[in-house]
C-alpha atoms as a PDB file:
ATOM      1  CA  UNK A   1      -2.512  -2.277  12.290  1.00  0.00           C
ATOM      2  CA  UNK A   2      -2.015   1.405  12.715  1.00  0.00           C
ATOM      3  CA  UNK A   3       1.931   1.397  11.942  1.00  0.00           C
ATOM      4  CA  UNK A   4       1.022  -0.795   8.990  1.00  0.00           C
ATOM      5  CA  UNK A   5      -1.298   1.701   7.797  1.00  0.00           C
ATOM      6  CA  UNK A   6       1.682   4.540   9.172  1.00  0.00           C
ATOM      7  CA  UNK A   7       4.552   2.613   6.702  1.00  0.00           C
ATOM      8  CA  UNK A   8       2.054   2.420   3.505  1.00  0.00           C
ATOM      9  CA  UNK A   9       1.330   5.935   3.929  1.00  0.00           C
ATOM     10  CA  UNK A  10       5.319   6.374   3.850  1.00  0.00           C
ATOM     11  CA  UNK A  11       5.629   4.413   0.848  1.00  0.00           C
ATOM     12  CA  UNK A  12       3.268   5.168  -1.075  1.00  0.00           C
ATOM     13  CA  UNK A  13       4.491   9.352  -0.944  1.00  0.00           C
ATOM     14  CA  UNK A  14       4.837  10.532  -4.222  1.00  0.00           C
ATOM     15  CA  UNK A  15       1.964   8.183  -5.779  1.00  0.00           C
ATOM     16  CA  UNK A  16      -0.366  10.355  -8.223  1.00  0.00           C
ATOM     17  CA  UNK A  17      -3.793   9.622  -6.346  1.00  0.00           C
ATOM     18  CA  UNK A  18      -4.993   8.815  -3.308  1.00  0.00           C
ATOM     19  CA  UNK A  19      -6.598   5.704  -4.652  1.00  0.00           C
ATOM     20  CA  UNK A  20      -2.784   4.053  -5.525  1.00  0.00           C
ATOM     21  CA  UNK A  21      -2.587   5.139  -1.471  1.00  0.00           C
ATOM     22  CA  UNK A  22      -5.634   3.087  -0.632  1.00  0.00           C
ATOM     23  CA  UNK A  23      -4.970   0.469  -2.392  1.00  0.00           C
ATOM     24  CA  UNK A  24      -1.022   0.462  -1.041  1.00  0.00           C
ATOM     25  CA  UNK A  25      -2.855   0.152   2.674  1.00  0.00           C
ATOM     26  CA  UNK A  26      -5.004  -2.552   1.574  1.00  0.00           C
ATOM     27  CA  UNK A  27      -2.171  -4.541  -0.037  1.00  0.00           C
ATOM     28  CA  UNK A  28       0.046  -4.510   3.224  1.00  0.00           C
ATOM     29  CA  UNK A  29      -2.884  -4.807   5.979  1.00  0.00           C
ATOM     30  CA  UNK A  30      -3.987  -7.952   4.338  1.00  0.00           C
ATOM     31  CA  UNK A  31      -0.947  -9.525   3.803  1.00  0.00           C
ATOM     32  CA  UNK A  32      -1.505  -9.479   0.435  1.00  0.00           C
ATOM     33  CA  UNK A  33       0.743  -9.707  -2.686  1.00  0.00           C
ATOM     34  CA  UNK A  34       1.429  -8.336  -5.905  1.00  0.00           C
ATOM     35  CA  UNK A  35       0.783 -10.812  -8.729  1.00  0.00           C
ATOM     36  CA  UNK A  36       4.440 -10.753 -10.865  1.00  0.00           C
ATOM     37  CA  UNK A  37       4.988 -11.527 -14.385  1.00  0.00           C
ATOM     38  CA  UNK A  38       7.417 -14.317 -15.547  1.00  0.00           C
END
């Protein structure tokens, strides 16, 4: 869990607020996907 949590934080550098972090963490710890348009 904690290099998942390490990674987001790496991603998500250079996001405007820490909420888009938060929310970046929350997205890859559970597994969880973006919903896409088609």
């Amino acid at each position: 869990l904690n290099n998942k949590i390490k990674t987001a934080f790496k991603r998500s550098y250079g996001l405007k607020t820490e909420m888009y972090r938060d929310t970046m963490i929350f997205l890859m710890a559970g597994k969880l996907s973006l919903p896409t348009r088609c």
